[in-house]
C-alpha atoms as a PDB file:
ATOM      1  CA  UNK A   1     -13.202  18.539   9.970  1.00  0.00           C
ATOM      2  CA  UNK A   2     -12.424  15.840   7.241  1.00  0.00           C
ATOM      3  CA  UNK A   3      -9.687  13.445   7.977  1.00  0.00           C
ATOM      4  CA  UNK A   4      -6.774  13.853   6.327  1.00  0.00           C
ATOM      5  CA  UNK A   5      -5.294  10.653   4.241  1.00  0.00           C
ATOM      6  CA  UNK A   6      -1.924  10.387   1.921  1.00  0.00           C
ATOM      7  CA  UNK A   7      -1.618   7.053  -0.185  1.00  0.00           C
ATOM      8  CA  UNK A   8       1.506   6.165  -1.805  1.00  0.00           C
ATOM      9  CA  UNK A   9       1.644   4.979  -5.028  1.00  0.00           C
ATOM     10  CA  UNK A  10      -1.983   6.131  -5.094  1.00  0.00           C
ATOM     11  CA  UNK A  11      -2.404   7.281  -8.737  1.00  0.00           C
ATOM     12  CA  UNK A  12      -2.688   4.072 -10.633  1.00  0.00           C
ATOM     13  CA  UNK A  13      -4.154   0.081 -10.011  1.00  0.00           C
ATOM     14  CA  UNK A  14      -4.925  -0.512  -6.641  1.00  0.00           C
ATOM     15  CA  UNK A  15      -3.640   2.907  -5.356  1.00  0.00           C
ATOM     16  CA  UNK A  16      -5.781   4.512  -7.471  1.00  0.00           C
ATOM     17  CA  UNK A  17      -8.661   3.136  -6.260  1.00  0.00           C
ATOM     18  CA  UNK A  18      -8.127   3.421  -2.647  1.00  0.00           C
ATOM     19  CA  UNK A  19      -7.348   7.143  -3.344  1.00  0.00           C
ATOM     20  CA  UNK A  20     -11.025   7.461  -5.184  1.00  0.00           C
ATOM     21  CA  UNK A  21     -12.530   5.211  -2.374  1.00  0.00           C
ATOM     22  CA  UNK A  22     -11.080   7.638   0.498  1.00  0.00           C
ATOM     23  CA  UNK A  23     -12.182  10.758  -1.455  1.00  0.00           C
ATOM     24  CA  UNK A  24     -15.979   9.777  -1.986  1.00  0.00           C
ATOM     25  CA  UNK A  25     -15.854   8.749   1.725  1.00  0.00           C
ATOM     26  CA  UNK A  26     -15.063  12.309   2.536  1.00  0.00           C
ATOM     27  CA  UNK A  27     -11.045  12.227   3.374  1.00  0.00           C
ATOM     28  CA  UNK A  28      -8.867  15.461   1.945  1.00  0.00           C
ATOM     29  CA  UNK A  29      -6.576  12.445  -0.363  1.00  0.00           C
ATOM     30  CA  UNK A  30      -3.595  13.329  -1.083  1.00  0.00           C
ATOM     31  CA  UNK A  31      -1.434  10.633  -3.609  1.00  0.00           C
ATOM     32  CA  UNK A  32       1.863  10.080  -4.037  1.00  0.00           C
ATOM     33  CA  UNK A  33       3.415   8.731  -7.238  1.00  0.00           C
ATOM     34  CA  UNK A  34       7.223   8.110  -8.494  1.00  0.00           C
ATOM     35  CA  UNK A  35       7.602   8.057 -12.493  1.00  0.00           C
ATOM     36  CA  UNK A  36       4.723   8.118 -14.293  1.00  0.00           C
ATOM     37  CA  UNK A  37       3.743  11.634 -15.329  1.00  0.00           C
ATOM     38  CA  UNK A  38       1.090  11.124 -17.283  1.00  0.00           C
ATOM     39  CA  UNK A  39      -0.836   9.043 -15.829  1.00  0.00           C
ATOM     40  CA  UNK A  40      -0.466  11.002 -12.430  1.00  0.00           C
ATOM     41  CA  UNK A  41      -1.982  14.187 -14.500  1.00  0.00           C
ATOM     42  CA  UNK A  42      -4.546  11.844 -15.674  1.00  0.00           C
ATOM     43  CA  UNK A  43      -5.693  10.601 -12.484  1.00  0.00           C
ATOM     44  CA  UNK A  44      -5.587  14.606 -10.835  1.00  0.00           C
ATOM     45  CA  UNK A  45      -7.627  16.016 -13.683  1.00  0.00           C
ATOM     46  CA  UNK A  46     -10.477  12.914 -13.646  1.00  0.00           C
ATOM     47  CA  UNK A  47     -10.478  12.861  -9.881  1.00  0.00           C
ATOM     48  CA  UNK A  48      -9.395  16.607  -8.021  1.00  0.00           C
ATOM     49  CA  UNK A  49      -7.215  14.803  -5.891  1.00  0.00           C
ATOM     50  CA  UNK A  50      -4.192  16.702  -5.879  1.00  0.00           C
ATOM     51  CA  UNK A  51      -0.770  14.308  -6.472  1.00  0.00           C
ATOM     52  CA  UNK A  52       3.082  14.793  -5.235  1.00  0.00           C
ATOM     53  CA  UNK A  53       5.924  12.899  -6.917  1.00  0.00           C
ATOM     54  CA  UNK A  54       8.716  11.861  -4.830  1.00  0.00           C
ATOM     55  CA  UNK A  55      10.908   8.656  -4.651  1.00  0.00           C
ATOM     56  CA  UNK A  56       9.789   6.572  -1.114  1.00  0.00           C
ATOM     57  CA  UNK A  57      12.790   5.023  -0.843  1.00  0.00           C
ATOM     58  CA  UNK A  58      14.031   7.907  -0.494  1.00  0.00           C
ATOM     59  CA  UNK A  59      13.876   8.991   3.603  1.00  0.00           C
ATOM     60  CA  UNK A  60      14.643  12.814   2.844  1.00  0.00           C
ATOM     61  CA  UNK A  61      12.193  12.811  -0.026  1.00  0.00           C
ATOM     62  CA  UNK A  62       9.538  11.809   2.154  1.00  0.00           C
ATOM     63  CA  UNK A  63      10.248  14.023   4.632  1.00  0.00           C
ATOM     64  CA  UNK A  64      10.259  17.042   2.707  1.00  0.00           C
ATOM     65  CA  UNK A  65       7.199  15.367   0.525  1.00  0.00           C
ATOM     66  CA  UNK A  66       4.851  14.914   3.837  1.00  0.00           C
ATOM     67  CA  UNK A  67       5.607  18.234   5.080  1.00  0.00           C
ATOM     68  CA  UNK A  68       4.801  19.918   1.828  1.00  0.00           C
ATOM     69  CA  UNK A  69       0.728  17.302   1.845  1.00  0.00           C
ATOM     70  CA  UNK A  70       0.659  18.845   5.512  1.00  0.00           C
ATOM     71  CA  UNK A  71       0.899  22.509   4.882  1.00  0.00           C
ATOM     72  CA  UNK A  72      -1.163  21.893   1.988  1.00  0.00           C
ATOM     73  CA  UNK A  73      -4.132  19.805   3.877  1.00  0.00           C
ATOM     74  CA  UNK A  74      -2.934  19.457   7.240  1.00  0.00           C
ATOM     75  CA  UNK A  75      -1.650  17.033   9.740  1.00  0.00           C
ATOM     76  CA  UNK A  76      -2.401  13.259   8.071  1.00  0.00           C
ATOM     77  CA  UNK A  77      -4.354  11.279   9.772  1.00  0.00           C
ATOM     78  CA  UNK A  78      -4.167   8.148   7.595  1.00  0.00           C
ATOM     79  CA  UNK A  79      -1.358   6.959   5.854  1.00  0.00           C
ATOM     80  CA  UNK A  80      -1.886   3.673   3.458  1.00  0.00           C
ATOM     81  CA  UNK A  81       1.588   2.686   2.590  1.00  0.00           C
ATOM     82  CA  UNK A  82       0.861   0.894  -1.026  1.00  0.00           C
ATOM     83  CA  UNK A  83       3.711   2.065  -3.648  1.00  0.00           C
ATOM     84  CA  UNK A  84       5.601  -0.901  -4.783  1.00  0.00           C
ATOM     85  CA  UNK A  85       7.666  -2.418  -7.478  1.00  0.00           C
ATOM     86  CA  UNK A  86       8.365  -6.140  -9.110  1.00  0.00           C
ATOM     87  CA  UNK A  87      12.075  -6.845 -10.277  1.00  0.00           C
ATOM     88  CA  UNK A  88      11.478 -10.573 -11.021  1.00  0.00           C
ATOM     89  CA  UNK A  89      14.050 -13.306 -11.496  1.00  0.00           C
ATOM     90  CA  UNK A  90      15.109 -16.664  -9.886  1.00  0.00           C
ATOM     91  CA  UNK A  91      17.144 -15.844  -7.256  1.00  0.00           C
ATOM     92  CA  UNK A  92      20.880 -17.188  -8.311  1.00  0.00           C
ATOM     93  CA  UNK A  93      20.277 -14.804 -10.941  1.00  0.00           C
ATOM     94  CA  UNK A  94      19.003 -11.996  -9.414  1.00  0.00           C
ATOM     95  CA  UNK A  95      21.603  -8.607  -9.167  1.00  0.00           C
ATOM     96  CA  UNK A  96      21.962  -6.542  -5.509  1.00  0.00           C
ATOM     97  CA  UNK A  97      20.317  -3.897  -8.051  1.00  0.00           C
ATOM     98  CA  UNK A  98      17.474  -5.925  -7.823  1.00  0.00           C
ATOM     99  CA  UNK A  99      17.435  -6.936  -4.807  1.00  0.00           C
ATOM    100  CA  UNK A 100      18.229  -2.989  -3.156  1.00  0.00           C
ATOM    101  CA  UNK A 101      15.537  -1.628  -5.483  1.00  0.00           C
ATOM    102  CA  UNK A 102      12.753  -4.296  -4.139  1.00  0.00           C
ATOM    103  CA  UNK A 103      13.441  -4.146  -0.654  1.00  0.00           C
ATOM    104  CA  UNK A 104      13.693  -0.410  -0.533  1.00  0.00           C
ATOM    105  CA  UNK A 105      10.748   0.698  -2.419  1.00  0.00           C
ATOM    106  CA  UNK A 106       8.640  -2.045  -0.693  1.00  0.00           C
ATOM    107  CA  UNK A 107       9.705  -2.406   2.063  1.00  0.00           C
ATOM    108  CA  UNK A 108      12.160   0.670   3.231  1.00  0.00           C
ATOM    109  CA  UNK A 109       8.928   2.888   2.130  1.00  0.00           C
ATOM    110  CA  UNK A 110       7.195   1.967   5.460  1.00  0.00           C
ATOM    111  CA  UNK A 111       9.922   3.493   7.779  1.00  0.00           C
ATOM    112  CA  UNK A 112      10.437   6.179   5.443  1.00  0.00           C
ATOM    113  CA  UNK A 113       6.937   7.059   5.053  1.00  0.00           C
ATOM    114  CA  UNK A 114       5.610   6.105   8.296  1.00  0.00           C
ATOM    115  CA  UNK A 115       8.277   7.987  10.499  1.00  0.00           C
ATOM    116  CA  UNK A 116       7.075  11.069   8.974  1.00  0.00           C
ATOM    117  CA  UNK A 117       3.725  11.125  10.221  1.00  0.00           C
ATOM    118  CA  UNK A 118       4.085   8.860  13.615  1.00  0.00           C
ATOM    119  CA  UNK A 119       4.801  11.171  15.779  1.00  0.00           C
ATOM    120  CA  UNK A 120       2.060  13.748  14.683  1.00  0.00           C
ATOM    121  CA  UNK A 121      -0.079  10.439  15.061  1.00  0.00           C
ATOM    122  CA  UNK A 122       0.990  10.110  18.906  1.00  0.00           C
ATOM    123  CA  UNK A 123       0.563  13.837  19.989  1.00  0.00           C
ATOM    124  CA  UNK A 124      -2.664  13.764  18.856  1.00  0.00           C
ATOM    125  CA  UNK A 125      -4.227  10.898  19.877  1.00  0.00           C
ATOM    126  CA  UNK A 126      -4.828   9.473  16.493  1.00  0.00           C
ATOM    127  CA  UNK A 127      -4.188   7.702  13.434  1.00  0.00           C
ATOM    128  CA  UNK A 128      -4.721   4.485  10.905  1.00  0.00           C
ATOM    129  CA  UNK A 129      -1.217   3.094   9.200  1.00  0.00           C
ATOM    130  CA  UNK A 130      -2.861   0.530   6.742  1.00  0.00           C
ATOM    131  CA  UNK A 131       0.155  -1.105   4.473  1.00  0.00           C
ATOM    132  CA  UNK A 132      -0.574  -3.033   1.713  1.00  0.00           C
ATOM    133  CA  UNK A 133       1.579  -6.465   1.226  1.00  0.00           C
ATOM    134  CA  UNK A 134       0.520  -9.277  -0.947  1.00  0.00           C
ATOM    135  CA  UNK A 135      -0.063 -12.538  -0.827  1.00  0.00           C
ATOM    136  CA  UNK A 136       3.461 -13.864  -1.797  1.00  0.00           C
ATOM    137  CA  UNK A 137       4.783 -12.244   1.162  1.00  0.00           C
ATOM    138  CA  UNK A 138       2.580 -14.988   2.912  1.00  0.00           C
ATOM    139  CA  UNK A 139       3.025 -17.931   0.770  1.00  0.00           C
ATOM    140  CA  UNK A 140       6.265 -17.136  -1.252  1.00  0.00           C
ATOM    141  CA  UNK A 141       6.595 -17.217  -5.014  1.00  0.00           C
ATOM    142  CA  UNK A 142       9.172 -18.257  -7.699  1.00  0.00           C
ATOM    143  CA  UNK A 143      10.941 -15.638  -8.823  1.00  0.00           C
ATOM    144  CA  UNK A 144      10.459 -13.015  -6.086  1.00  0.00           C
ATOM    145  CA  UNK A 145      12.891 -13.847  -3.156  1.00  0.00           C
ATOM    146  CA  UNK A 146      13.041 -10.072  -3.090  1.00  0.00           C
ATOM    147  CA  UNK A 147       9.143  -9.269  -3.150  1.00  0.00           C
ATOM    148  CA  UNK A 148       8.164 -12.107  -1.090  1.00  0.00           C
ATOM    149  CA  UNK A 149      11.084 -11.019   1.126  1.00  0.00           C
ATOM    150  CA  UNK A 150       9.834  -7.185   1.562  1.00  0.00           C
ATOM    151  CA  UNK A 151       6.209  -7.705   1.549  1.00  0.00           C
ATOM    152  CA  UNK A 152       6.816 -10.323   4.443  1.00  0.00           C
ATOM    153  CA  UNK A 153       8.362  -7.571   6.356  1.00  0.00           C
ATOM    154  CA  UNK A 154       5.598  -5.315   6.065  1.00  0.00           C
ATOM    155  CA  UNK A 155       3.321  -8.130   7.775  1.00  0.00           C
ATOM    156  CA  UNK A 156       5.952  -8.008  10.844  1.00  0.00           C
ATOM    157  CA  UNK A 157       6.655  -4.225  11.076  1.00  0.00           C
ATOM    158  CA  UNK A 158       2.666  -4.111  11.129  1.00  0.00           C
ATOM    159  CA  UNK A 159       2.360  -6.805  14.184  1.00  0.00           C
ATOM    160  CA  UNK A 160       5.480  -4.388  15.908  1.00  0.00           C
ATOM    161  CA  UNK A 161       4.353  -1.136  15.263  1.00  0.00           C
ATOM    162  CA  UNK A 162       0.598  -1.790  16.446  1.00  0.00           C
ATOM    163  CA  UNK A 163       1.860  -3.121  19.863  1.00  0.00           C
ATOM    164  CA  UNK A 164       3.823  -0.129  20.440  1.00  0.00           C
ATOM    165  CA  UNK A 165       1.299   2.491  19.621  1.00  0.00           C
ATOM    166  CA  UNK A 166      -2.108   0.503  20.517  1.00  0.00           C
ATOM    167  CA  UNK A 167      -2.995   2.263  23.445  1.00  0.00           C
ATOM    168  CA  UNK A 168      -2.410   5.718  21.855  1.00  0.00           C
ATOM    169  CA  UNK A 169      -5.536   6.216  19.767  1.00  0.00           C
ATOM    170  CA  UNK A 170      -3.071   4.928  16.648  1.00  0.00           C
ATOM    171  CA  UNK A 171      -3.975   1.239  14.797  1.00  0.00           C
ATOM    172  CA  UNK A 172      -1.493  -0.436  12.548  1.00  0.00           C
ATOM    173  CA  UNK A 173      -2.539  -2.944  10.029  1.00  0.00           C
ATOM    174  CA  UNK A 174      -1.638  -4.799   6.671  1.00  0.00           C
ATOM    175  CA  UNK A 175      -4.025  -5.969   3.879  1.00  0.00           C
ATOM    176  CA  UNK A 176      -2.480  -8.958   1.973  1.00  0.00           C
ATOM    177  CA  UNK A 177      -4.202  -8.828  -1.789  1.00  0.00           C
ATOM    178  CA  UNK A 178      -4.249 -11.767  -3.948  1.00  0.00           C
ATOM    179  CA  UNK A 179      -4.334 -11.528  -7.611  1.00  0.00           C
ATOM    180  CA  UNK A 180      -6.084  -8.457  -8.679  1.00  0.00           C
ATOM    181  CA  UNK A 181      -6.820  -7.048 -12.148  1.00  0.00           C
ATOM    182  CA  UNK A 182      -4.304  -4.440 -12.432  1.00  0.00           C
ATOM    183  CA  UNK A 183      -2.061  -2.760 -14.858  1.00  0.00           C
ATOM    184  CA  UNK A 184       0.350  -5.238 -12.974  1.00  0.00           C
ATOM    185  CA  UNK A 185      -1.408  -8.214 -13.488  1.00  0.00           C
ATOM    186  CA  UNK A 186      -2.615  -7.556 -17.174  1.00  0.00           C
ATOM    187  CA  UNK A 187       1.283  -7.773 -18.176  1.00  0.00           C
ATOM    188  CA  UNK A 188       0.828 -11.353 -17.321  1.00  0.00           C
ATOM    189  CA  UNK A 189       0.507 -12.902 -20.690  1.00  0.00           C
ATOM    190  CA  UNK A 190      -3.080 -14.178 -20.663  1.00  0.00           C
ATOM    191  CA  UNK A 191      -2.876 -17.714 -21.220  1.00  0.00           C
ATOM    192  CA  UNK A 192      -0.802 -18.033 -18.417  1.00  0.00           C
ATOM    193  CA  UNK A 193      -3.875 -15.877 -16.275  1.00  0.00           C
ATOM    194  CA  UNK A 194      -5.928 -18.393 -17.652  1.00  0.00           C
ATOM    195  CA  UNK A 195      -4.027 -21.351 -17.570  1.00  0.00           C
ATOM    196  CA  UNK A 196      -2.248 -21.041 -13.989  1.00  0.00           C
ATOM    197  CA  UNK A 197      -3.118 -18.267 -11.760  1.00  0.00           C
ATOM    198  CA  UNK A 198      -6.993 -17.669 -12.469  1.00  0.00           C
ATOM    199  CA  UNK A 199      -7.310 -21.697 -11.570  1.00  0.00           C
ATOM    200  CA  UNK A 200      -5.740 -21.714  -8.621  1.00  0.00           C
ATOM    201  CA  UNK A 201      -8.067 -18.993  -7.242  1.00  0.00           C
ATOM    202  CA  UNK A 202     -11.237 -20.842  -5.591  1.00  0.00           C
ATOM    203  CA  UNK A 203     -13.673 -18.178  -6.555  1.00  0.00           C
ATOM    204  CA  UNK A 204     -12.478 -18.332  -9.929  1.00  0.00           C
ATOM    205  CA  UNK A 205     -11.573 -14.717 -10.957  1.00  0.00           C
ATOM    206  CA  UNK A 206      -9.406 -11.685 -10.524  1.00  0.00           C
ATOM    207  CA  UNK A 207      -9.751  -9.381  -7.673  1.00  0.00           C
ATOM    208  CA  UNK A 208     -10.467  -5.768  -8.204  1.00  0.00           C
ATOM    209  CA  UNK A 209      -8.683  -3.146  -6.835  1.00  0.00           C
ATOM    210  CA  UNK A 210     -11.970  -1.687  -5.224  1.00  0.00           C
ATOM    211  CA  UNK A 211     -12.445  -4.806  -3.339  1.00  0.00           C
ATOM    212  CA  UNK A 212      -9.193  -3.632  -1.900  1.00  0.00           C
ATOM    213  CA  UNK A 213     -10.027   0.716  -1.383  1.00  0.00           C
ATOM    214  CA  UNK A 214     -13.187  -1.068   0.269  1.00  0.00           C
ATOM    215  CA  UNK A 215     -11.035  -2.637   3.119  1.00  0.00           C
ATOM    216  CA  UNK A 216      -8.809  -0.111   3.376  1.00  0.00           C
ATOM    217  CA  UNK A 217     -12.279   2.285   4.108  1.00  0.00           C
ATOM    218  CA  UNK A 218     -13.134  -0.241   6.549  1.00  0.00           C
ATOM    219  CA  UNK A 219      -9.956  -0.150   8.287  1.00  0.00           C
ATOM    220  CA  UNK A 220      -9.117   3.514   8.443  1.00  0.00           C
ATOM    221  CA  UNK A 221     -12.672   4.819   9.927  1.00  0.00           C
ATOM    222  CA  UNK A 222     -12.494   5.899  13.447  1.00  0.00           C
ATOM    223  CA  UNK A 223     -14.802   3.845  14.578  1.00  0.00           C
ATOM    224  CA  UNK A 224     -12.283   0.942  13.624  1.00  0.00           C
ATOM    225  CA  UNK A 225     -10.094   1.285  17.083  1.00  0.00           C
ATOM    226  CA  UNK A 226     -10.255  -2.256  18.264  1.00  0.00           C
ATOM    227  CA  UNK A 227      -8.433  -3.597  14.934  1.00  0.00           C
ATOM    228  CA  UNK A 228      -5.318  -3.156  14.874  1.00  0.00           C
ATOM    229  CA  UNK A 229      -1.995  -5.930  14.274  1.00  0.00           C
ATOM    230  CA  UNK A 230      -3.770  -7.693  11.909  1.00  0.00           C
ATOM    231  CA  UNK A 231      -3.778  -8.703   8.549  1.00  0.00           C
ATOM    232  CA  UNK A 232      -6.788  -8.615   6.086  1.00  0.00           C
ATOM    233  CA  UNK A 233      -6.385 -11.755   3.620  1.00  0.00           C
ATOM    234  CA  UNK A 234      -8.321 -10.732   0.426  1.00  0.00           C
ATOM    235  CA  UNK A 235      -7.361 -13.211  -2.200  1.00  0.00           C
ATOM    236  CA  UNK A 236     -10.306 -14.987  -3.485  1.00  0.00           C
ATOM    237  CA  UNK A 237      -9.567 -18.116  -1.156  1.00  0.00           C
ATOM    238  CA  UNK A 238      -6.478 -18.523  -2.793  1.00  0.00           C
ATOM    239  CA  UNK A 239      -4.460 -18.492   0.360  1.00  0.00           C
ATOM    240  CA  UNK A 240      -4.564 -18.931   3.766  1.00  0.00           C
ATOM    241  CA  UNK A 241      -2.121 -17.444   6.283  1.00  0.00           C
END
């Protein structure tokens, strides 16, 4: 029976892709999304993959959201935790708006999210948590004390959650993306691509998002067991941890 795999955030950019990536692998995909209407019923009519809107920093939304993917594909058996949000600004500027919104969506979306399914995960035997971060929660980066801050903390609840689960069948791991030619990224005015980001990457160019649905793949097949803690640096050589 086909593996069963819910990715947040999964109907645009990077999300997107993993979502198409799991599908044509042969996972029943289910994809999460919080605003954008449109481009959610976009993404379901192109692809089949059937898409639930709920906030994940909300706890009860995501409780009542995974129970509605289970009785609609049964029991998930991979969760990639990948919505996020920016809400840039130097720090002694920044509002607690800011910094609540950040923290929760990006952060507060991996306990929400992954407490759902964990225990389903345990009973039987099984399961691949595979969070996406980024690679200013390694490094840092002016302007987001609040991303940096979150993504950072899904690198440790990773390394946590993997030792307490490891010998149950269940492997826990975080893929740290670079710069990669998203929706995202593309609101970047493009001299400043060209002038100060794309130079600073070694192979000289913009990641794309099904680089990053390629890892995730790679991490989330069973035969992937003995992997699990670590974090999957995919940034052109930009950066390492």
């Amino acid at each position: 029976m086909a593996r069963v795999a819910l990715v947040t955030g999964g109907t645009r950019g990077i999300g997107a892709a993993i979502s198409k990536g799991l599908k044509a692998a042969g996972y029943k995909v289910a994809a999460t999304y919080g605003g954008n209407d449109a481009a959610a019923e976009k993404f379901k009519a192109e692809t089949g993959i059937p898409v639930y809107k709920w906030d994940v920093a909300s706890f009860d939304d995501c409780a009542a959201g995974v129970k509605k993917v289970e009785a609609d594909l049964g029991p998930v058996d991979v969760l990639v935790n990948n919505a996020g949000i920016t809400r840039d600004t130097a720090f002694h500027k920044m509002t607690l708006e800011q910094w609540n919104a950040v923290i929760n969506t990006n952060l507060g979306s991996l306990f929400n999210m992954t407490r759902q399914v964990i225990e389903g995960m345990r009973s039987r035997k099984f399961g691949r948590i595979i969070s996406i971060s980024s690679i200013n929660g390694q490094k840092g980066q002016f302007g987001q004390v609040n991303y940096s801050a979150a993504k950072a903390g899904d690198i440790g609840f990773t390394k946590a959650l993997a030792l307490e689960n490891a010998k149950g069948g269940i492997t826990v791991n975080v893929i740290a993306p670079g710069y990669i030619n998203t929706e995202m990224v593309q609101a970047v005015p493009k001299d400043v691509l060209e002038k100060n980001v794309i130079p600073q990457i070694p192979v000289s160019r913009l990641g794309e998002p099904e680089e990053i649905a390629r890892a995730v793949l790679f991490l989330a097949a069973d035969d992937a067991g003995f992997i699990t803690g670590s974090t999957l640096t995919i940034n052109g050589g930009q950066y390492h941890a």
